[in-house]
N, C-alpha and C. Protein backbone atom coordinates (compact mmCIF):
# COMPACT_ATOMS: atom_id res chain seq x y z
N UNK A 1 137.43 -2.85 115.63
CA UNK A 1 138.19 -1.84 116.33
C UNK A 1 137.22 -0.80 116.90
N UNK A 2 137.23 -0.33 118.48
CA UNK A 2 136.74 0.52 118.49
C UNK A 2 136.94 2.16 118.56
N UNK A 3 136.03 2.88 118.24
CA UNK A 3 136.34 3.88 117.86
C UNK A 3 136.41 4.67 119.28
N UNK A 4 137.00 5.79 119.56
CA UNK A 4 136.66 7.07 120.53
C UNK A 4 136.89 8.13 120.21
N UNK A 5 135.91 9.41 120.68
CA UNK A 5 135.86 10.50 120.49
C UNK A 5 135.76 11.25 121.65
N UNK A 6 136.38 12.75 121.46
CA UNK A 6 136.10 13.78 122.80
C UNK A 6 135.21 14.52 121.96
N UNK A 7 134.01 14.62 122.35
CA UNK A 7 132.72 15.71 122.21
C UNK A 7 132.70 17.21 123.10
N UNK A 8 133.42 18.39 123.13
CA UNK A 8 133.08 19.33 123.81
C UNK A 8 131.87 20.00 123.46
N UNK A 9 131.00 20.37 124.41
CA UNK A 9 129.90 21.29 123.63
C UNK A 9 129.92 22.72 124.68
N UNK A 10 130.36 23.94 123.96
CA UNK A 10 130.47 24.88 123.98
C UNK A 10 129.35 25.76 125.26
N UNK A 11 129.59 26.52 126.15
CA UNK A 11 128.62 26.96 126.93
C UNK A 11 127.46 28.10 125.54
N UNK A 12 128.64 29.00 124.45
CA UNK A 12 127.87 29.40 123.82
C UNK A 12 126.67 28.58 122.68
N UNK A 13 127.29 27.29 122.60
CA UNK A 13 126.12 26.33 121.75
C UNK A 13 124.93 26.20 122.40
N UNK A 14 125.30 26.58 123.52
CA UNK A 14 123.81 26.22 124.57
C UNK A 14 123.08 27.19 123.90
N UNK A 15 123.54 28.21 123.59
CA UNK A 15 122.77 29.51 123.41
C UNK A 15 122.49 29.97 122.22
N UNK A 16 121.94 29.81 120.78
CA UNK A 16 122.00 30.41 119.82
C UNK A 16 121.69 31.85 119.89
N UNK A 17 121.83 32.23 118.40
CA UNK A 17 121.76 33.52 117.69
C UNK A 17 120.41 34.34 118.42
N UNK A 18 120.24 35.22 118.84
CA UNK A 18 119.39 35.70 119.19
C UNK A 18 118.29 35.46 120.47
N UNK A 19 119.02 34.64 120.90
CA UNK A 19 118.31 33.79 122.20
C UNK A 19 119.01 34.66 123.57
N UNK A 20 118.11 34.75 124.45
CA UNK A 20 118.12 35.40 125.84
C UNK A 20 118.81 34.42 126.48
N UNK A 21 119.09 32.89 126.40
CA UNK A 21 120.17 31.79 127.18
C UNK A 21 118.84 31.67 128.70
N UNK A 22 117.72 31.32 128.37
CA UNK A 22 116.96 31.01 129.75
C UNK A 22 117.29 29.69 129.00
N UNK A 23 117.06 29.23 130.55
CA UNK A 23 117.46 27.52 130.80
C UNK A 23 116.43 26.39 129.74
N UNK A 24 115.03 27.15 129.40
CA UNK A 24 114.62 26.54 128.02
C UNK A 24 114.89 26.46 127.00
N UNK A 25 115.61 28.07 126.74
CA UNK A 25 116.36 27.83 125.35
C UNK A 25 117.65 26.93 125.33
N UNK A 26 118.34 26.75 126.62
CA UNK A 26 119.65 25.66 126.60
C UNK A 26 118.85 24.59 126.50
N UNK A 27 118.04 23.63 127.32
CA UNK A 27 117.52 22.65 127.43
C UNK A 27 117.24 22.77 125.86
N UNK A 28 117.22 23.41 124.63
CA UNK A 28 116.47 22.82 123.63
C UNK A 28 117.49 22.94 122.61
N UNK A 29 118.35 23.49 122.83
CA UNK A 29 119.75 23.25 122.21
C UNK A 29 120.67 22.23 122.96
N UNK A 30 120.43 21.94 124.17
CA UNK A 30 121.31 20.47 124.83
C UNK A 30 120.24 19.75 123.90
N UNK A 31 119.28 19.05 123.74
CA UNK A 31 118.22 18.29 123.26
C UNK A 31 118.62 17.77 121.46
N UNK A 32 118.92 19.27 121.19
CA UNK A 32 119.46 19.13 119.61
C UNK A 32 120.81 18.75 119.75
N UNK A 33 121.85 19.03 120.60
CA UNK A 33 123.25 18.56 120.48
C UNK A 33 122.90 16.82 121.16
N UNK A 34 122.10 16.00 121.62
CA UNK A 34 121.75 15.51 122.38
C UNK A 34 121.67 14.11 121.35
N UNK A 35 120.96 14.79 120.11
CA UNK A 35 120.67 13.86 119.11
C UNK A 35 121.94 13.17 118.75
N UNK A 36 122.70 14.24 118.16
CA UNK A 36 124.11 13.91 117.60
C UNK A 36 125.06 13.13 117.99
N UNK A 37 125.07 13.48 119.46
CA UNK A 37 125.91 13.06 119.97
C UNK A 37 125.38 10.89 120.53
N UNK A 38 124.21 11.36 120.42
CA UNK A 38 123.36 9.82 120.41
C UNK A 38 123.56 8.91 119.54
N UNK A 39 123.28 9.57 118.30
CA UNK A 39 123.75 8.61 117.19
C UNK A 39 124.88 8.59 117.00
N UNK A 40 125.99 8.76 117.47
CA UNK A 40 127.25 8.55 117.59
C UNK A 40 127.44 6.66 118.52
N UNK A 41 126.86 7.23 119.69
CA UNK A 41 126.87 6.35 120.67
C UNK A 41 126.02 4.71 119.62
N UNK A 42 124.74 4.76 119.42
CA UNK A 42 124.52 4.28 118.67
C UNK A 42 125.14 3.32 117.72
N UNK A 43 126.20 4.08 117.16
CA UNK A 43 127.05 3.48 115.71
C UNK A 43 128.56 3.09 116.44
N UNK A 44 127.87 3.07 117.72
CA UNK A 44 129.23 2.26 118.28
C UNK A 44 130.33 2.80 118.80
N UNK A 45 130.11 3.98 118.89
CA UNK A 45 131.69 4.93 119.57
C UNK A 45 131.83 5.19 120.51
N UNK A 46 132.73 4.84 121.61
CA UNK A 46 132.96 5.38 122.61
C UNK A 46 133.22 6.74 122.76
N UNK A 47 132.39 7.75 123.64
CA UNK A 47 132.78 8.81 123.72
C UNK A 47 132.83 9.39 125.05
N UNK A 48 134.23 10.64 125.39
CA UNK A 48 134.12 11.70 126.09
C UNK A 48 133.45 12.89 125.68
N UNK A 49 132.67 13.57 126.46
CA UNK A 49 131.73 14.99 126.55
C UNK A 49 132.28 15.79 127.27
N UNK A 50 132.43 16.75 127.30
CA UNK A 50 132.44 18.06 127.96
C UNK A 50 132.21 18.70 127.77
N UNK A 51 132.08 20.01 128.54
CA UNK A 51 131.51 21.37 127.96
C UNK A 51 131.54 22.65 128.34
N UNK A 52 131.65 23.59 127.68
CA UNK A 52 132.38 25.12 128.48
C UNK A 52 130.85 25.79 129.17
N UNK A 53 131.29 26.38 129.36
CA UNK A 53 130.15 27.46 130.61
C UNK A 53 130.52 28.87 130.78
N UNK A 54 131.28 29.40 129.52
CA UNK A 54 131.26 30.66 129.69
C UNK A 54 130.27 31.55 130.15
N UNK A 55 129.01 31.85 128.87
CA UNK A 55 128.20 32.96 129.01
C UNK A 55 127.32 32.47 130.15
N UNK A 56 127.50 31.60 130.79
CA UNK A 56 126.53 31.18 131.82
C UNK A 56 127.00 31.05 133.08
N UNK A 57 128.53 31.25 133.15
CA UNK A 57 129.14 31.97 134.41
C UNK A 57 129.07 33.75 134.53
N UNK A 58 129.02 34.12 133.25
CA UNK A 58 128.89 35.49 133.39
C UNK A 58 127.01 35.88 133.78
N UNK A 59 125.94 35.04 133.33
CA UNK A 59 124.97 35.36 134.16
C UNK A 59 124.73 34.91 135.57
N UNK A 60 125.62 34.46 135.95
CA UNK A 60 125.77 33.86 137.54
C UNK A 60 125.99 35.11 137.94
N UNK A 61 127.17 35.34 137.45
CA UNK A 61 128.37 36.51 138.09
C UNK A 61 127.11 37.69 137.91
N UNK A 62 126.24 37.87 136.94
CA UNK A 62 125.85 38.99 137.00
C UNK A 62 124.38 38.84 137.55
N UNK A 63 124.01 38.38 138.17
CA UNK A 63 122.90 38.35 139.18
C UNK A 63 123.57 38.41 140.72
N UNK A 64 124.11 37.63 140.89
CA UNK A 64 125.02 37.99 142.15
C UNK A 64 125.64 39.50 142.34
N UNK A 65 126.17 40.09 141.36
CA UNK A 65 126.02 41.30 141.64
C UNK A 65 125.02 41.82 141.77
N UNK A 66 123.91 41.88 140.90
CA UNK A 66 122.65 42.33 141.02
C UNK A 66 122.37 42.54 142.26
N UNK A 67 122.02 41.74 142.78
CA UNK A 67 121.80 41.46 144.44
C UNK A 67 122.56 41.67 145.60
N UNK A 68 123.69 42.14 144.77
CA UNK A 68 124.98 42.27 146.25
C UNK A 68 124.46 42.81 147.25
N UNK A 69 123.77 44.02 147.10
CA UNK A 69 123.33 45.38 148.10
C UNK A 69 122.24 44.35 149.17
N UNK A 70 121.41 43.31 148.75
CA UNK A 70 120.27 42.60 149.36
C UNK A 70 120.68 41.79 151.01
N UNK A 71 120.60 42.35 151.89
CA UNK A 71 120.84 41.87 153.50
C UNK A 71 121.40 40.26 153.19
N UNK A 72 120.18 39.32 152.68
CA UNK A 72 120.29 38.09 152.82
C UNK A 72 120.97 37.38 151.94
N UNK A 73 122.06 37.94 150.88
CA UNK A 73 122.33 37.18 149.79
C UNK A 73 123.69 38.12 149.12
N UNK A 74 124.33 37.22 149.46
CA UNK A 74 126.05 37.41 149.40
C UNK A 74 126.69 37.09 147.84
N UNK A 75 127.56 38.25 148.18
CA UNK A 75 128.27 38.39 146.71
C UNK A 75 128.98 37.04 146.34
N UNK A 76 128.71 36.47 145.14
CA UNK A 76 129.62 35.17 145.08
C UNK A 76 130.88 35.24 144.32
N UNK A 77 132.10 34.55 144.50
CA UNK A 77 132.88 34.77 144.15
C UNK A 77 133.47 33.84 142.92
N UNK A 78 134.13 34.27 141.50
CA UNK A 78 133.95 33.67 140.45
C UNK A 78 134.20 32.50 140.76
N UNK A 79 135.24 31.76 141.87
CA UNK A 79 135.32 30.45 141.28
C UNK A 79 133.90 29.29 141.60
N UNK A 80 133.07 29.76 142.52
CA UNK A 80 131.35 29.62 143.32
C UNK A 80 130.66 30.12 141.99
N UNK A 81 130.61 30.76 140.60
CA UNK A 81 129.83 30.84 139.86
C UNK A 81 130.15 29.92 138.87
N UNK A 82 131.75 29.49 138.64
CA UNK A 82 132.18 28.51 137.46
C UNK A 82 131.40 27.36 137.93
N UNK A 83 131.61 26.74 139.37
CA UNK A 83 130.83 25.49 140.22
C UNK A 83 129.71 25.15 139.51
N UNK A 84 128.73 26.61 139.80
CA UNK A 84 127.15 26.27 139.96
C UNK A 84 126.85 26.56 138.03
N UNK A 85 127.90 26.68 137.27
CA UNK A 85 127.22 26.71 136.19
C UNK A 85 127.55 25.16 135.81
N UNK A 86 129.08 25.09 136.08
CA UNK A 86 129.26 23.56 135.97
C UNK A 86 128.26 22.58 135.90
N UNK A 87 127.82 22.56 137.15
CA UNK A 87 126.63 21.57 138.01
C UNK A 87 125.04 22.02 137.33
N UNK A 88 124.85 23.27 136.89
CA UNK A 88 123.69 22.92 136.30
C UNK A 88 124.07 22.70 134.16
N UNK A 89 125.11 22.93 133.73
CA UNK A 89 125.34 22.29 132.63
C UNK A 89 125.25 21.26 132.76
N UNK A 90 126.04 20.88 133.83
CA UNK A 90 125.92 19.11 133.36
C UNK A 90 124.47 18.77 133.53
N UNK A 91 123.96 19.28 134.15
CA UNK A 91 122.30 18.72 134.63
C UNK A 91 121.65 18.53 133.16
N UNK A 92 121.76 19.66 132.50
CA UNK A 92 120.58 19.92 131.18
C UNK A 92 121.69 19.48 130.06
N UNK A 93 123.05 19.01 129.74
CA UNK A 93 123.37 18.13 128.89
C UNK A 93 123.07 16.78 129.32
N UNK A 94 123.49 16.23 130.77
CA UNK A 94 123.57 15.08 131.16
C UNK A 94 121.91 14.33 130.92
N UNK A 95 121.20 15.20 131.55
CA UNK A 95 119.53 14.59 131.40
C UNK A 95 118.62 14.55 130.13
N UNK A 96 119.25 15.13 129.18
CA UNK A 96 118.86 15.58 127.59
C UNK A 96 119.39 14.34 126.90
N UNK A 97 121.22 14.25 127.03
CA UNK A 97 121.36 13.00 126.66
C UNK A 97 120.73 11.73 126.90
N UNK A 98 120.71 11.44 128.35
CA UNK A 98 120.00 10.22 128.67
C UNK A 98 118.79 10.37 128.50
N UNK A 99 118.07 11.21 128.29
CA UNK A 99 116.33 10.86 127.49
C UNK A 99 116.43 10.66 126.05
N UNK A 100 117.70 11.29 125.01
CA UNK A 100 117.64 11.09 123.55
C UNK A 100 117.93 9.30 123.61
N UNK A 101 119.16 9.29 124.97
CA UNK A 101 119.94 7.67 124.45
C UNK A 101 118.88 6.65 124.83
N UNK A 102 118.06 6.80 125.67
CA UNK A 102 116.79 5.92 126.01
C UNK A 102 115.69 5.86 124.73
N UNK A 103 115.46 6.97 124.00
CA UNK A 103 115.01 6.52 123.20
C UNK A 103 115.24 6.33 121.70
N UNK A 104 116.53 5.90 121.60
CA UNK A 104 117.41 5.49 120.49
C UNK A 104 117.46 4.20 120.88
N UNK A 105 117.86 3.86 122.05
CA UNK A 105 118.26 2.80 122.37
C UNK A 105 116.83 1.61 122.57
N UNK A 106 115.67 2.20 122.79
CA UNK A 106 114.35 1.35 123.10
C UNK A 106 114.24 0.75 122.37
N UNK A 107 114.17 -0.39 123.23
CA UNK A 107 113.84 -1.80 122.52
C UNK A 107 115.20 -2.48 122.09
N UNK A 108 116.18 -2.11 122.22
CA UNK A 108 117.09 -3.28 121.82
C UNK A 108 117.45 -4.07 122.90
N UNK A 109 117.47 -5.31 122.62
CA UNK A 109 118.41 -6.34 123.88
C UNK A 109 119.33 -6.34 124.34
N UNK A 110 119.35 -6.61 125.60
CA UNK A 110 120.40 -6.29 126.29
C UNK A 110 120.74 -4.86 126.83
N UNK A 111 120.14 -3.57 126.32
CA UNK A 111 120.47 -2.82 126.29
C UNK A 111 120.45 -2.19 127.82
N UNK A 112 121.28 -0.90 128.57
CA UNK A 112 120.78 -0.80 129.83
C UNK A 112 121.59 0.85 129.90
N UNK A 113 121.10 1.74 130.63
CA UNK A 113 122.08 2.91 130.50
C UNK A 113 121.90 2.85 131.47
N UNK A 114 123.56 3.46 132.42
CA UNK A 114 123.90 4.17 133.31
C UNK A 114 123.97 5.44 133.44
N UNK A 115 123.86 6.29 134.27
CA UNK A 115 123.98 7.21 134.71
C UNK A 115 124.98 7.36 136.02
N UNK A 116 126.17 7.42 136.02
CA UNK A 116 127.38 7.87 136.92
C UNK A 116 127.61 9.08 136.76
C-alpha cells in the first residue's frame, strides 16, 4: 500500500531563532528540512510540499517601501511581493531538495529525478 503525505514547511522554519532570514540562513534551514523530507521519499512515500512565505513577504514589502521615494523603482504592491517570495521559496526548497534527493538516491538502479 502506498503511503501519502502533505509536507508544509513554514516561511518562519526558513528562519530560525535569532537569525536575520538572509537567503543563506534559509538555504541552510531548506537543506536541513531537505533531509527529512528525503528520507521520507526514500522509505517510499508519496508526498505533497508546500510552504508559507510570511516573514519573507514582509521583507519584500519592506524594501519596496524602503525605496519608494527612488525615481527608478516602484512601490510594489502586496499581491507582486506574495509572487516573488513564492518564486524564490520555491527556488531554495525546490533546489535543496533535489540536491539532498540526488544524493540519497546515488547509485540506486533505475533511479531518475524529475524536476517539473
Amino acid at each position: 500500500m502506498e503511503r501519502t503525505a502533505v509536507i508544509a514547511i513554514g516561511g518562519n522554519a526558513l528562519i530560525g531563532p535569532g537569525q536575520r532570514g538572509t537567503i543563506a540562513e534559509q538555504f541552510d534551514n531548506a537543506r536541513a528540512a531537505a533531509r527529512q523530507v528525503a528520507d521520507l521519499v526514500v522509505a517510499g512515500w508519496r508526498l505533497a510540499l508546500t510552504h508559507g512565505n510570511g516573514p519573507q513577504v514582509g521583507f519584500i514589502l519592506l524594501r519596496s517601501e524602503a525605496v519608494a521615494d527612488a525615481p527608478l523603482l516602484p512601490r510594489l504592491p502586496l499581491d507582486m511581493c506574495v509572487a516573488d517570495s513564492q518564486g524564490g521559496l520555491g527556488y531554495i526548497i525546490g533546489s535543496s531538495l533535489l540536491a539532498r534527493l540526488a544524493e540519497a538516491l546515488l547509485g540506486r538502479a533505475g533511479t531518475h529525478i524529475v524536476n517539473d
